[in-house]
PDB file of N, CA and C in Angstrom:
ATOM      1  N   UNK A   1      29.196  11.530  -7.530  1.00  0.00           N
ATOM      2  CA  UNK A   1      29.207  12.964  -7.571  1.00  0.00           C
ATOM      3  C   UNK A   1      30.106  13.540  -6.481  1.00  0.00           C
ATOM      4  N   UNK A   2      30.217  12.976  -5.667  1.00  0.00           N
ATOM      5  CA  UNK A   2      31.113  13.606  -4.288  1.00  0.00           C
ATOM      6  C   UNK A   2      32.464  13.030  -4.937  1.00  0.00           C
ATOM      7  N   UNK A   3      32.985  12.084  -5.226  1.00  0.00           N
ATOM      8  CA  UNK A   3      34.048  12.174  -6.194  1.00  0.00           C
ATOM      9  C   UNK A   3      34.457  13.171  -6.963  1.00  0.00           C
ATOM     10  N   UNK A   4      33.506  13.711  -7.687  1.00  0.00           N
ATOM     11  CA  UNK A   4      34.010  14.868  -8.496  1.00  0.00           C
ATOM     12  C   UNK A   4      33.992  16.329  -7.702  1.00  0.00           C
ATOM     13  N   UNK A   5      33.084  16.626  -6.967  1.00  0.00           N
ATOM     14  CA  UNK A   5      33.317  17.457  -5.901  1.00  0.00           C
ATOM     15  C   UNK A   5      34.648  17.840  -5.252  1.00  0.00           C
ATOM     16  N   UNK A   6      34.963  16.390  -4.741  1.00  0.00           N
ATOM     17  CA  UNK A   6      36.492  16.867  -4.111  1.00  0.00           C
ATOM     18  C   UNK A   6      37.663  16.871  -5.044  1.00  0.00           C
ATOM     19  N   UNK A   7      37.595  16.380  -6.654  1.00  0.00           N
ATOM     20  CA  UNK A   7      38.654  16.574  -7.562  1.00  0.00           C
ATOM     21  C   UNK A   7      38.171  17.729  -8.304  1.00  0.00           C
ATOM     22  N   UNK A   8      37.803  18.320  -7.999  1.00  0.00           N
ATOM     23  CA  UNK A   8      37.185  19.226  -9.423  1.00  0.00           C
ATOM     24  C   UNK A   8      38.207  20.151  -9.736  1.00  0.00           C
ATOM     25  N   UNK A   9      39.025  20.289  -8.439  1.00  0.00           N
ATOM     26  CA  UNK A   9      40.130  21.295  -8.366  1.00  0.00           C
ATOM     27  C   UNK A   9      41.272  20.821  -9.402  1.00  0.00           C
ATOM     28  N   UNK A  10      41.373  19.860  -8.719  1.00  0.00           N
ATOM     29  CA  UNK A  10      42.865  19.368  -9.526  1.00  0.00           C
ATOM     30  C   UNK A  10      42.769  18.923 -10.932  1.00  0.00           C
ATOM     31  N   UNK A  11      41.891  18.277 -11.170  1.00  0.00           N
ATOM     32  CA  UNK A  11      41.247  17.355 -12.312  1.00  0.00           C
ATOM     33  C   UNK A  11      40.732  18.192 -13.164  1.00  0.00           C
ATOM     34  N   UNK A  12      39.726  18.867 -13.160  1.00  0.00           N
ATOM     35  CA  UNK A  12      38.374  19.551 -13.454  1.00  0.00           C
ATOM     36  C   UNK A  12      37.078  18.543 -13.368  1.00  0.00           C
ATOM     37  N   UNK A  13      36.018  19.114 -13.856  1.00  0.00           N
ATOM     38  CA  UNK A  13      34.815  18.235 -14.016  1.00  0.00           C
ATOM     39  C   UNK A  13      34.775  17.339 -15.270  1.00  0.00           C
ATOM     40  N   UNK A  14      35.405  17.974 -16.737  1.00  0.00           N
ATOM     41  CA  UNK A  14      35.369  17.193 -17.779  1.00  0.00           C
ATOM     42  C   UNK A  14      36.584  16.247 -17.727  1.00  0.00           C
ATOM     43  N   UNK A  15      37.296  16.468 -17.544  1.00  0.00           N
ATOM     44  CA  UNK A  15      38.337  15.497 -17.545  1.00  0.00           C
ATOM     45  C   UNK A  15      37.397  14.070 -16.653  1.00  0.00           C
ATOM     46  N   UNK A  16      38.002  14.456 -15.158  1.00  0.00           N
ATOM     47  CA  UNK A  16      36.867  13.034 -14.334  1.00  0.00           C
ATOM     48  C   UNK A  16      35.521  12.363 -15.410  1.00  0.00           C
ATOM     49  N   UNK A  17      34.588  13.400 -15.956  1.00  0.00           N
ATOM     50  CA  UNK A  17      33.748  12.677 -16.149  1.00  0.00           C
ATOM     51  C   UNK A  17      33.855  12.044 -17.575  1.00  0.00           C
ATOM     52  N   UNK A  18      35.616  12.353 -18.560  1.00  0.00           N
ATOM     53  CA  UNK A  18      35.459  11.760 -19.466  1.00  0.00           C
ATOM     54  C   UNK A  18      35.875  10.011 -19.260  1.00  0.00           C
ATOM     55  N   UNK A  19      36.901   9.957 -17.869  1.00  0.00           N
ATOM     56  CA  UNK A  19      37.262   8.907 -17.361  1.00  0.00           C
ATOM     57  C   UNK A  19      36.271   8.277 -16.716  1.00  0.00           C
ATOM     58  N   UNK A  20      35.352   8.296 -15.668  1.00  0.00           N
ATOM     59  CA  UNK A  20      34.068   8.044 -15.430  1.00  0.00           C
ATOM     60  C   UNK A  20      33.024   7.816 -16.107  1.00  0.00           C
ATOM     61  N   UNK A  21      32.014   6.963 -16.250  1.00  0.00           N
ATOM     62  CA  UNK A  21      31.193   7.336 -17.153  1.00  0.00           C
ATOM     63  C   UNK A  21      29.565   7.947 -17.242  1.00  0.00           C
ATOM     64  N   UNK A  22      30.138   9.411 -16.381  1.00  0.00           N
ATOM     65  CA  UNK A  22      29.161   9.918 -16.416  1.00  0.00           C
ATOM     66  C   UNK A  22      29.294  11.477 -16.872  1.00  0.00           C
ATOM     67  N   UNK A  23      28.341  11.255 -17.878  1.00  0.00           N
ATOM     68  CA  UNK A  23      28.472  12.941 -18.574  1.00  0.00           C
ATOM     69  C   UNK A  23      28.342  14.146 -18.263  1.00  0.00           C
ATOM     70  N   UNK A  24      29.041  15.246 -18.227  1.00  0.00           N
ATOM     71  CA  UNK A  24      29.395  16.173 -17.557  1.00  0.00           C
ATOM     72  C   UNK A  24      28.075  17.217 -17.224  1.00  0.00           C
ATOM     73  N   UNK A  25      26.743  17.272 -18.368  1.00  0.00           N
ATOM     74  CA  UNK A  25      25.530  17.564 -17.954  1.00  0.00           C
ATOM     75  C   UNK A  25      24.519  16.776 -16.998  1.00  0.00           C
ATOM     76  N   UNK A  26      24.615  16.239 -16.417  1.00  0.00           N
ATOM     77  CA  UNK A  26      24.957  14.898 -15.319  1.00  0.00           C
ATOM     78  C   UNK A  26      25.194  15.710 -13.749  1.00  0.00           C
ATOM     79  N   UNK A  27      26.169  15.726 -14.162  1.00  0.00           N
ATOM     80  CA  UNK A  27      27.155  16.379 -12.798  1.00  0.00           C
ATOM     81  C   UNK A  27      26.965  17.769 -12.571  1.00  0.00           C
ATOM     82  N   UNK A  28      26.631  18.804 -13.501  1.00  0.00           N
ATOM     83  CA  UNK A  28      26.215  20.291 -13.288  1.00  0.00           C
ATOM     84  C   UNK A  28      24.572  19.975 -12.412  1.00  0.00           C
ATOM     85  N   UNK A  29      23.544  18.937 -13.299  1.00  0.00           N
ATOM     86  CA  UNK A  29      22.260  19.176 -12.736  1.00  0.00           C
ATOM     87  C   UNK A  29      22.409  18.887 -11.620  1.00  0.00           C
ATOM     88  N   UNK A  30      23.062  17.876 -11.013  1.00  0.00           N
ATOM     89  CA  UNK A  30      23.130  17.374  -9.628  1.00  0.00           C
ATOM     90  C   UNK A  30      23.454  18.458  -8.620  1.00  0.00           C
ATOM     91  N   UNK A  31      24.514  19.278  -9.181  1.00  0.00           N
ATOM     92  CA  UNK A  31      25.286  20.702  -8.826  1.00  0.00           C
ATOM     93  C   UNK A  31      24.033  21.179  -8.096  1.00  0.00           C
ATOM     94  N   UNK A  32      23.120  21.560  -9.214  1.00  0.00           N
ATOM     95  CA  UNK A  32      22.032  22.683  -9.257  1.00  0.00           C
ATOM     96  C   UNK A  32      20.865  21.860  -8.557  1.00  0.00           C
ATOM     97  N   UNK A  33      20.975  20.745  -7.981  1.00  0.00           N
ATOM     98  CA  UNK A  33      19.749  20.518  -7.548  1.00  0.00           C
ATOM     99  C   UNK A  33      19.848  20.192  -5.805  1.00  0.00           C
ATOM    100  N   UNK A  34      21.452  20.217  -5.505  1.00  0.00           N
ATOM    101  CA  UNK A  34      21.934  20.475  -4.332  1.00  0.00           C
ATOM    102  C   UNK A  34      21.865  21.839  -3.704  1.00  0.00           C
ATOM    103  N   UNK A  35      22.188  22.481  -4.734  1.00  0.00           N
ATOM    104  CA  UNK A  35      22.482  24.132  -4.487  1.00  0.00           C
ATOM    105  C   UNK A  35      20.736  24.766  -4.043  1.00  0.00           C
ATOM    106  N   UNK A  36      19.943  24.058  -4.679  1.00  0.00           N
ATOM    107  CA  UNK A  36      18.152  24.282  -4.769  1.00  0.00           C
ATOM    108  C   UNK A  36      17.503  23.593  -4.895  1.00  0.00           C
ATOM    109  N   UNK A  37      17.138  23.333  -3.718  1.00  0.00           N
ATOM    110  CA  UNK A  37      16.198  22.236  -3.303  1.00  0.00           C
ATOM    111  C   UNK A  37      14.581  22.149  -4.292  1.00  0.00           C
ATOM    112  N   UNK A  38      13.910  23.200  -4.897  1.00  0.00           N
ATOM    113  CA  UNK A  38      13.119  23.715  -5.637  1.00  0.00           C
ATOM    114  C   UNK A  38      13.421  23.028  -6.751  1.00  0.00           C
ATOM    115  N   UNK A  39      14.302  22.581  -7.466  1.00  0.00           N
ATOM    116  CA  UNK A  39      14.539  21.943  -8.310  1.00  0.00           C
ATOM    117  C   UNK A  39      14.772  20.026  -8.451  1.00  0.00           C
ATOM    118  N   UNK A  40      14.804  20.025  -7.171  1.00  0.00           N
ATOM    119  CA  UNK A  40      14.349  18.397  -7.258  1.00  0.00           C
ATOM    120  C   UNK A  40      13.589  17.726  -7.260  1.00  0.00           C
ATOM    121  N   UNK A  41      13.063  16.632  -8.070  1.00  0.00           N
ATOM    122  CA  UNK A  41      12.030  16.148  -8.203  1.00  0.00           C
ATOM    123  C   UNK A  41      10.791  16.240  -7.366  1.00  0.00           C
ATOM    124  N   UNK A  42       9.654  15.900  -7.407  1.00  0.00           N
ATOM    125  CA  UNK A  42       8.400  15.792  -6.688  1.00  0.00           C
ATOM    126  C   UNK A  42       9.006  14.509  -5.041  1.00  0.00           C
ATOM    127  N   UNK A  43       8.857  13.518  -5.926  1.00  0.00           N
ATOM    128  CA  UNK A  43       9.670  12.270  -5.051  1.00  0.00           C
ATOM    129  C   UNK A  43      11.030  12.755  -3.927  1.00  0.00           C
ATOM    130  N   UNK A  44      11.693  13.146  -4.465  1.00  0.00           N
ATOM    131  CA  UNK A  44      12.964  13.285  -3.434  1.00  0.00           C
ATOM    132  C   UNK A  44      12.385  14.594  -2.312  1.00  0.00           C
ATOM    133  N   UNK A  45      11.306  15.736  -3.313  1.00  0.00           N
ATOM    134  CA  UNK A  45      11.059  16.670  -2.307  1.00  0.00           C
ATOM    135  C   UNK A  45      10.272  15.589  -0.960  1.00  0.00           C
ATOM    136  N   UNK A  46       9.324  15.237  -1.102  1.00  0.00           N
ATOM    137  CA  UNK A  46       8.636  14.371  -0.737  1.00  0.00           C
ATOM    138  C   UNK A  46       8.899  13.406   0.337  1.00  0.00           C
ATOM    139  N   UNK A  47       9.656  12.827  -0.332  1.00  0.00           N
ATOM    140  CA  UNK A  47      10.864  11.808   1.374  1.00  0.00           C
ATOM    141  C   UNK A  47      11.804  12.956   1.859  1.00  0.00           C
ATOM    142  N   UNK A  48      12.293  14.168   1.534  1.00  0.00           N
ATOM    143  CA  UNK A  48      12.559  14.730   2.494  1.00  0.00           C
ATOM    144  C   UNK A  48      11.677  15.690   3.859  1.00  0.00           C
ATOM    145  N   UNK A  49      10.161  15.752   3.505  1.00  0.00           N
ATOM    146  CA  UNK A  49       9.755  16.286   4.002  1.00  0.00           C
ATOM    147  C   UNK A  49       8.800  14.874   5.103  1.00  0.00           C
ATOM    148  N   UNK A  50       8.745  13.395   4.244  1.00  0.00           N
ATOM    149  CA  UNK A  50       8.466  12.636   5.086  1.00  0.00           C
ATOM    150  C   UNK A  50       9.327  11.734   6.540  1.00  0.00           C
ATOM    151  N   UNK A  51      10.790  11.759   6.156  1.00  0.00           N
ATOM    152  CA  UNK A  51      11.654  11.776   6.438  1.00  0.00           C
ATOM    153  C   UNK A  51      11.929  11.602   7.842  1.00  0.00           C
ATOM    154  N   UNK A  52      11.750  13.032   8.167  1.00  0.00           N
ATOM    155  CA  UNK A  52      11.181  13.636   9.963  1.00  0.00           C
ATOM    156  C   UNK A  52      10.051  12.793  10.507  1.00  0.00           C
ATOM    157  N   UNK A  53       9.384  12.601   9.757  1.00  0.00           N
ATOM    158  CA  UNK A  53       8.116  11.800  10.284  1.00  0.00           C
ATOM    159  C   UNK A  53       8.335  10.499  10.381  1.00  0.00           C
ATOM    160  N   UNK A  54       8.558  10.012   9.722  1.00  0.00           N
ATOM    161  CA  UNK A  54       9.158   8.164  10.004  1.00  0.00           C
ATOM    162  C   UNK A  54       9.625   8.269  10.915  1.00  0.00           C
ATOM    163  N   UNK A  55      10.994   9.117  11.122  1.00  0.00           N
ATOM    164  CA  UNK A  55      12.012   8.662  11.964  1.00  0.00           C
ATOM    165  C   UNK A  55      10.596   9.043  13.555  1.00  0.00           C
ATOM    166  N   UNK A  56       9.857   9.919  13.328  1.00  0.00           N
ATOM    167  CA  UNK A  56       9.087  10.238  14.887  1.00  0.00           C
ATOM    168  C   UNK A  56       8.351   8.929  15.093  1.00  0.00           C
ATOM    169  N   UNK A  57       7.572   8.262  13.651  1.00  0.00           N
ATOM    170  CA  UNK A  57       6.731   7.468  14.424  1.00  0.00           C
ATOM    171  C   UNK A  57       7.322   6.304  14.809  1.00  0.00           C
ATOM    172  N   UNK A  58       8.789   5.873  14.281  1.00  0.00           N
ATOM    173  CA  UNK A  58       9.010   4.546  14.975  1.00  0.00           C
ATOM    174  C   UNK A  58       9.630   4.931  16.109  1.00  0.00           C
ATOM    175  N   UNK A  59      10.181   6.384  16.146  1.00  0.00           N
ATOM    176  CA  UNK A  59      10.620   6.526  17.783  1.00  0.00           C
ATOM    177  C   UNK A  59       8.897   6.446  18.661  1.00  0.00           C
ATOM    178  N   UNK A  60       8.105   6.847  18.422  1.00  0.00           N
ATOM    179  CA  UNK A  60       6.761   6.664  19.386  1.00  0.00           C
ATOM    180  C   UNK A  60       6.185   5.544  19.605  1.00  0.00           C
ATOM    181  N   UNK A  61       6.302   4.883  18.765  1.00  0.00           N
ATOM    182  CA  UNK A  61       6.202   3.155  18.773  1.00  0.00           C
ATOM    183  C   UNK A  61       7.420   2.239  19.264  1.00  0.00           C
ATOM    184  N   UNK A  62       8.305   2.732  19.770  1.00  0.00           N
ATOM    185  CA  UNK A  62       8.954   1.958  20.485  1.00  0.00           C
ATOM    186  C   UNK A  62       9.856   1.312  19.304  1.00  0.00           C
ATOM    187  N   UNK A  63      10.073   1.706  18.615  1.00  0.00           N
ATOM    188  CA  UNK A  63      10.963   1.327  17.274  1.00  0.00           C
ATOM    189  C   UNK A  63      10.788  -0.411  17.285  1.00  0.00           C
ATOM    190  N   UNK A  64       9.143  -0.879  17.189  1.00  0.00           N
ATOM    191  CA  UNK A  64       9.208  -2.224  16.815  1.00  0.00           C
ATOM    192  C   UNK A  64       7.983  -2.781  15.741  1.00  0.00           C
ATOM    193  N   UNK A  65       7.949  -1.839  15.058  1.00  0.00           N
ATOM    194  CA  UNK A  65       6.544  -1.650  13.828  1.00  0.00           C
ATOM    195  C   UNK A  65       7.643  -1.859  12.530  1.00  0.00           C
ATOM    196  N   UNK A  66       7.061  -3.119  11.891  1.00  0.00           N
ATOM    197  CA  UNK A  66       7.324  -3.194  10.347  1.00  0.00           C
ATOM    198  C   UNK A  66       6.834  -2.518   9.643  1.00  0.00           C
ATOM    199  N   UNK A  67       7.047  -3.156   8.689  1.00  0.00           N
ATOM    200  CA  UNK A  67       6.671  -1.967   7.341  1.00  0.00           C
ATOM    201  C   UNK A  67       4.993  -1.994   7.416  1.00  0.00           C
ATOM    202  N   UNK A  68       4.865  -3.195   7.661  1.00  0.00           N
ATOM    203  CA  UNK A  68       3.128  -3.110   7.189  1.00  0.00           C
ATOM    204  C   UNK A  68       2.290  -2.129   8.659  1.00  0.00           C
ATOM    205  N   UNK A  69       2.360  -2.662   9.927  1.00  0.00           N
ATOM    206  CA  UNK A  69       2.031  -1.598  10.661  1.00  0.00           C
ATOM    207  C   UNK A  69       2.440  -0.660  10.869  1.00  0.00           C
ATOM    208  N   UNK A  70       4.154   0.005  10.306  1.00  0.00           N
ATOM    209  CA  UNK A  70       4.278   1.362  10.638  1.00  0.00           C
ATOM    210  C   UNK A  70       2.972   2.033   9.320  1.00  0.00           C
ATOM    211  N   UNK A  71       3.270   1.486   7.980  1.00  0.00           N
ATOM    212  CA  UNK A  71       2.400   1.879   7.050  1.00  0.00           C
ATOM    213  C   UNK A  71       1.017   2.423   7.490  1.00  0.00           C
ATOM    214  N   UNK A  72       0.483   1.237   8.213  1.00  0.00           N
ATOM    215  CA  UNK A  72      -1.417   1.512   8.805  1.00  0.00           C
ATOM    216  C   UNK A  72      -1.286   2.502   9.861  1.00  0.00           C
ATOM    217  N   UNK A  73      -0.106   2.868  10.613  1.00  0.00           N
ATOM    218  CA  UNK A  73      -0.115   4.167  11.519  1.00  0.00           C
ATOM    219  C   UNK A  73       0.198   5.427  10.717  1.00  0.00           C
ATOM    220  N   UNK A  74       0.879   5.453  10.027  1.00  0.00           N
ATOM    221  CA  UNK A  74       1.226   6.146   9.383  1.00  0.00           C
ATOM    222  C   UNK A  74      -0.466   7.125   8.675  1.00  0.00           C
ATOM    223  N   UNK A  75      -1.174   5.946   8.389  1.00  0.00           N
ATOM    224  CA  UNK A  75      -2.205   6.424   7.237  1.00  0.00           C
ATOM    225  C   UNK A  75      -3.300   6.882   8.458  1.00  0.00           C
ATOM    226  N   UNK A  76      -3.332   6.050   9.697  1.00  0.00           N
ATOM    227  CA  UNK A  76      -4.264   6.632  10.888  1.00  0.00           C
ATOM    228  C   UNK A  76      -3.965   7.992  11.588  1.00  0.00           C
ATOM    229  N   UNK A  77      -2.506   8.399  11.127  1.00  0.00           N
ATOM    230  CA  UNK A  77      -2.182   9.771  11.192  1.00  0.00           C
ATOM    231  C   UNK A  77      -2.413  10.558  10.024  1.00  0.00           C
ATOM    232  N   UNK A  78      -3.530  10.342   9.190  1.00  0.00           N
ATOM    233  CA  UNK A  78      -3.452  11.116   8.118  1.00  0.00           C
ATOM    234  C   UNK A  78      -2.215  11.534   6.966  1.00  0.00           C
ATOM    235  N   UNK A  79      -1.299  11.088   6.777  1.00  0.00           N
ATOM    236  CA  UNK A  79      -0.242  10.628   5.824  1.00  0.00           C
ATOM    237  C   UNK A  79      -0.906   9.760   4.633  1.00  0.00           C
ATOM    238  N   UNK A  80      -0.476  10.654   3.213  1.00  0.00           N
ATOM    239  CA  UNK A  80      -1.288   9.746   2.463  1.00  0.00           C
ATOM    240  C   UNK A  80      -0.381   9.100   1.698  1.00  0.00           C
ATOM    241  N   UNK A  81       0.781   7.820   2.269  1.00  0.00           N
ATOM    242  CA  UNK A  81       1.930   7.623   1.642  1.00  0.00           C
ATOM    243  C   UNK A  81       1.507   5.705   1.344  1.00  0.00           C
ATOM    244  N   UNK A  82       2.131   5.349   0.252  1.00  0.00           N
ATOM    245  CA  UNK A  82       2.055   3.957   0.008  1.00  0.00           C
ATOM    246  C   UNK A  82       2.909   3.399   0.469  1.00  0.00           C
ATOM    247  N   UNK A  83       2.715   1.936   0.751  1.00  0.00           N
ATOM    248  CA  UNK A  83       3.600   1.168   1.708  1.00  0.00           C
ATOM    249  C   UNK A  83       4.255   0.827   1.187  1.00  0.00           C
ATOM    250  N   UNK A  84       4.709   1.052  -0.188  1.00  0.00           N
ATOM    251  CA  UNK A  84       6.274   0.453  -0.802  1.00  0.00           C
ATOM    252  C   UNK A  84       7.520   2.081  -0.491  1.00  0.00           C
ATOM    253  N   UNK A  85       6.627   3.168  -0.140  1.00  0.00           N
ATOM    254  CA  UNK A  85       7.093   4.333  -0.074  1.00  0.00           C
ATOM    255  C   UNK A  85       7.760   4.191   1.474  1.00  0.00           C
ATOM    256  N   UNK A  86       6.713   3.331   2.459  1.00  0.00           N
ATOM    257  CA  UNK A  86       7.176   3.269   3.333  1.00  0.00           C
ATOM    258  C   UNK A  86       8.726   2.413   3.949  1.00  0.00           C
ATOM    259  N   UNK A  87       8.136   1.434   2.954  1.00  0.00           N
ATOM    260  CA  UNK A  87       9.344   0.249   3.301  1.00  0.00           C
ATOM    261  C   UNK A  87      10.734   1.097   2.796  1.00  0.00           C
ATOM    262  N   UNK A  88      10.536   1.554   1.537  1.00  0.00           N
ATOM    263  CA  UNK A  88      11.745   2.010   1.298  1.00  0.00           C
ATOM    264  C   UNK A  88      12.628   3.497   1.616  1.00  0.00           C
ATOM    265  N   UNK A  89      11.871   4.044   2.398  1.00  0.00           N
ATOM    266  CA  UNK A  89      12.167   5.038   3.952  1.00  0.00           C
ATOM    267  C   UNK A  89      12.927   4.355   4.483  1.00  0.00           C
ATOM    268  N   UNK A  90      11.770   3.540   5.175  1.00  0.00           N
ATOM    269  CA  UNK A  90      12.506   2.409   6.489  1.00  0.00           C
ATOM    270  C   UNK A  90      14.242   1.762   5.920  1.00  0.00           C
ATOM    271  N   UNK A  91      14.299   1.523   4.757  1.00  0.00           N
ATOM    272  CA  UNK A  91      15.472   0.696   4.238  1.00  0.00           C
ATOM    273  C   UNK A  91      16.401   1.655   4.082  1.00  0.00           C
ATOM    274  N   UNK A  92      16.172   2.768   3.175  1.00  0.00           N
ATOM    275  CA  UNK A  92      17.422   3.966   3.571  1.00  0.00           C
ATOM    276  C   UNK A  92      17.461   4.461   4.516  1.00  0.00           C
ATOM    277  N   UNK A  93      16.610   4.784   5.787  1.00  0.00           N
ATOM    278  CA  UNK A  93      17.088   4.973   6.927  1.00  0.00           C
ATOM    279  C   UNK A  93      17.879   4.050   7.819  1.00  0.00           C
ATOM    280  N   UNK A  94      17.688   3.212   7.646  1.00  0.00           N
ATOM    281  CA  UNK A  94      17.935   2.019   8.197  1.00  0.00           C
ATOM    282  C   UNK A  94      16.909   1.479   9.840  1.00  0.00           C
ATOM    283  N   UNK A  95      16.024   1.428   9.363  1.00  0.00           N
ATOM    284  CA  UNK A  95      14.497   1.104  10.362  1.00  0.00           C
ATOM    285  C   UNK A  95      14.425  -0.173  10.274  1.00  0.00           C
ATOM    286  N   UNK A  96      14.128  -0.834  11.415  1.00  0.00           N
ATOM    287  CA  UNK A  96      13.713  -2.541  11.280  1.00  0.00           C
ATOM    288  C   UNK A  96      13.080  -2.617  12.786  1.00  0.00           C
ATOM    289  N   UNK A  97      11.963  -3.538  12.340  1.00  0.00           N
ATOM    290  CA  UNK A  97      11.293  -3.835  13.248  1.00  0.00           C
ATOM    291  C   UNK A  97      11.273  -4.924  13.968  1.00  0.00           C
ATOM    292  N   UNK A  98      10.803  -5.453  15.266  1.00  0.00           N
ATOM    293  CA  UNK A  98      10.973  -6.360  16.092  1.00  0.00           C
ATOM    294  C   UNK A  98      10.390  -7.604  15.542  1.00  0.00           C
ATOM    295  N   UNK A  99      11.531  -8.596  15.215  1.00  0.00           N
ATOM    296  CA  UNK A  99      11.126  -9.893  14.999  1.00  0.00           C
ATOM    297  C   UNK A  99      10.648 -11.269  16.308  1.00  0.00           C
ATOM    298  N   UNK A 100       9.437 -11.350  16.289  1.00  0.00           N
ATOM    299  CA  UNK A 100       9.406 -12.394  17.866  1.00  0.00           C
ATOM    300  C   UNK A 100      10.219 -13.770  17.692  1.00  0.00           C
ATOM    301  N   UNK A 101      10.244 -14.316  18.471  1.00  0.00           N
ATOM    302  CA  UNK A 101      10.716 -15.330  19.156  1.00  0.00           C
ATOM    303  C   UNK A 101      12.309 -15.495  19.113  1.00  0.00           C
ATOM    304  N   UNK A 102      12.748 -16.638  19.036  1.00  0.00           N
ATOM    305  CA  UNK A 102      14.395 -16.876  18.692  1.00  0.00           C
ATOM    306  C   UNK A 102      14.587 -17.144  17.651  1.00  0.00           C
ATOM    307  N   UNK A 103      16.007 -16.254  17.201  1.00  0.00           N
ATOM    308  CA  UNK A 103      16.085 -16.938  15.546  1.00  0.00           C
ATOM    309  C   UNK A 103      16.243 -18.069  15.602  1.00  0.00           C
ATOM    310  N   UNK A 104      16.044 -18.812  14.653  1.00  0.00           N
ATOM    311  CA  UNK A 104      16.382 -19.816  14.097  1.00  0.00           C
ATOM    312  C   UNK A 104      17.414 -20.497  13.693  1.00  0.00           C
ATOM    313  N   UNK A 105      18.208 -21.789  14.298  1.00  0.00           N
ATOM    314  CA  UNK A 105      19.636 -21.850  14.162  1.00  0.00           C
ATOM    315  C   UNK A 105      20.048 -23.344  13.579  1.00  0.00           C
ATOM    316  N   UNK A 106      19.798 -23.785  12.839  1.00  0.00           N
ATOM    317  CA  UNK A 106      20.442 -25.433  12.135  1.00  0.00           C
ATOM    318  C   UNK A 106      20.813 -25.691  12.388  1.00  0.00           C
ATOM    319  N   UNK A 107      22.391 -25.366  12.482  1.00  0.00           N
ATOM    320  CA  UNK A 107      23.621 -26.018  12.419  1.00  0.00           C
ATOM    321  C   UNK A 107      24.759 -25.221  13.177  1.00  0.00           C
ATOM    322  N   UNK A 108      25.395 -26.166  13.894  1.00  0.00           N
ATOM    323  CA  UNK A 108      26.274 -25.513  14.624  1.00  0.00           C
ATOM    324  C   UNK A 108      27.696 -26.199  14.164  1.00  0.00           C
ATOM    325  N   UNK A 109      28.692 -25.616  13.831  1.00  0.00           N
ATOM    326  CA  UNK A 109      29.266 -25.697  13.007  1.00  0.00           C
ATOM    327  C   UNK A 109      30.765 -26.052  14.279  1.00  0.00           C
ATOM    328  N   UNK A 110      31.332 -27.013  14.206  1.00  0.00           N
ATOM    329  CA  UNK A 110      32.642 -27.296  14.686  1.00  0.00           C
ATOM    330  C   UNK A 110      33.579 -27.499  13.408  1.00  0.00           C
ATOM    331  N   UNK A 111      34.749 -26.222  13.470  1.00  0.00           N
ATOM    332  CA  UNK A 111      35.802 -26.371  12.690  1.00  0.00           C
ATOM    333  C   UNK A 111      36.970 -26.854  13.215  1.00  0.00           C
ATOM    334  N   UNK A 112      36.718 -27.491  14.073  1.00  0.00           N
ATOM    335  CA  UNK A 112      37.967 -28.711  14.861  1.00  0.00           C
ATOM    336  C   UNK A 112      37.897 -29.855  14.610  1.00  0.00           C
ATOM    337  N   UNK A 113      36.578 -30.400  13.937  1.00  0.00           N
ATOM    338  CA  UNK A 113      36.056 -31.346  13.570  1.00  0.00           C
ATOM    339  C   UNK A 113      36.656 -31.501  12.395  1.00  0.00           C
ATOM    340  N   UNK A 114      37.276 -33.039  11.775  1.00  0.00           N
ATOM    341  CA  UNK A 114      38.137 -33.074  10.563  1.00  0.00           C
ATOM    342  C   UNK A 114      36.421 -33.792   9.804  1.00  0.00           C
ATOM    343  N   UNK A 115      36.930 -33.405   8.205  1.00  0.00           N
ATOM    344  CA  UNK A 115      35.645 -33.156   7.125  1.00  0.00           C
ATOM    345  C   UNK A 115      35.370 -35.116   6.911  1.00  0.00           C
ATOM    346  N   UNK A 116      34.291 -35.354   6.011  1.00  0.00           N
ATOM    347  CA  UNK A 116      34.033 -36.509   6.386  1.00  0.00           C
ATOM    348  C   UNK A 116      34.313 -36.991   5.072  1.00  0.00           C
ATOM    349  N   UNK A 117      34.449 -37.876   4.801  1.00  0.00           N
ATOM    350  CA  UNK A 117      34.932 -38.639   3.772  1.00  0.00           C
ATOM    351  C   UNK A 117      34.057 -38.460   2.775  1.00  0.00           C
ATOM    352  N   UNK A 118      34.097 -38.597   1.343  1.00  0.00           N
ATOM    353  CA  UNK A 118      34.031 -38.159   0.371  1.00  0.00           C
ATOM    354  C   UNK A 118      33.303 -39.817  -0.665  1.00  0.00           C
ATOM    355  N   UNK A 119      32.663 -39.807   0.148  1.00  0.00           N
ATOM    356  CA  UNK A 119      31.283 -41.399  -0.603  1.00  0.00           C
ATOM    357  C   UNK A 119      30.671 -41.227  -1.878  1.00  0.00           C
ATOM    358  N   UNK A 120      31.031 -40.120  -2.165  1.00  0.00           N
ATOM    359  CA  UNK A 120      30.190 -39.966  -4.030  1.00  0.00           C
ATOM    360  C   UNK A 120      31.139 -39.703  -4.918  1.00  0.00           C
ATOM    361  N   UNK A 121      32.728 -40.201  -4.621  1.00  0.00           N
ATOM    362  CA  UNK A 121      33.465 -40.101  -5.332  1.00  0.00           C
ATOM    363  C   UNK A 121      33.947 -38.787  -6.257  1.00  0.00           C
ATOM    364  N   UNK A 122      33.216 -37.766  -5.720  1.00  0.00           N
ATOM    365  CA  UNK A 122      33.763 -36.516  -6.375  1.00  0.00           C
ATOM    366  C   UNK A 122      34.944 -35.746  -6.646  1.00  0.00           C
TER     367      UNK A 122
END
């Protein structure tokens, strides 16, 4: 949609969206649901008004609560949101929580090292 936004001038809207494939009643609702917020779904109203709040409680927690305990704070603050609602806040915001110990590392990889011979005849 921001594609067609910035061509709309030169292009128009039907042209782009006959090359695109998205239909030009498509691109007006989106219009109208930018322009008025009143008109967007239940859901999108919803994470925008939860939104503010995520971003507060992992700043108050020290930004190191996963999904499952930011979720149980979340609900001990009276928030009546499900934890797949939560995780996927956290993922478009881009929220991640503190993993303990050291990652985990296999293999350490020398590319100076010449490859090893080839015993299964492949």
């Amino acid at each position: 949609m921001a594609f067609v936004d910035q061509h709309r001038e030169r292009f128009g809207v039907e042209a782009i969206c006959k090359v695109l494939p998205i239909a030009p009643p498509t691109n007006f609702a989106h219009a109208a649901r930018s322009a008025n917020p009143a008109l967007r779904s239940d859901r999108a109203r919803r994470d925008a008004a939860l939104i503010p709040e995520v971003q507060r409680v992992h700043r108050e927690n020290f930004e190191v609560y996963g999904v499952h305990k930011f979720w149980r704070q979340m609900q001990r603050e009276g928030f009546k949101v499900a934890r797949c609602t939560v995780q996927r806040l956290m993922r478009q915001l881009g929220l991640k929580g503190v993993i303990r110990g050291k990652p985990m590392r296999t293999t350490i990889v020398n590319p100076a090292a010449p490859c090893p011979l080839d015993h299964g005849n492949r």
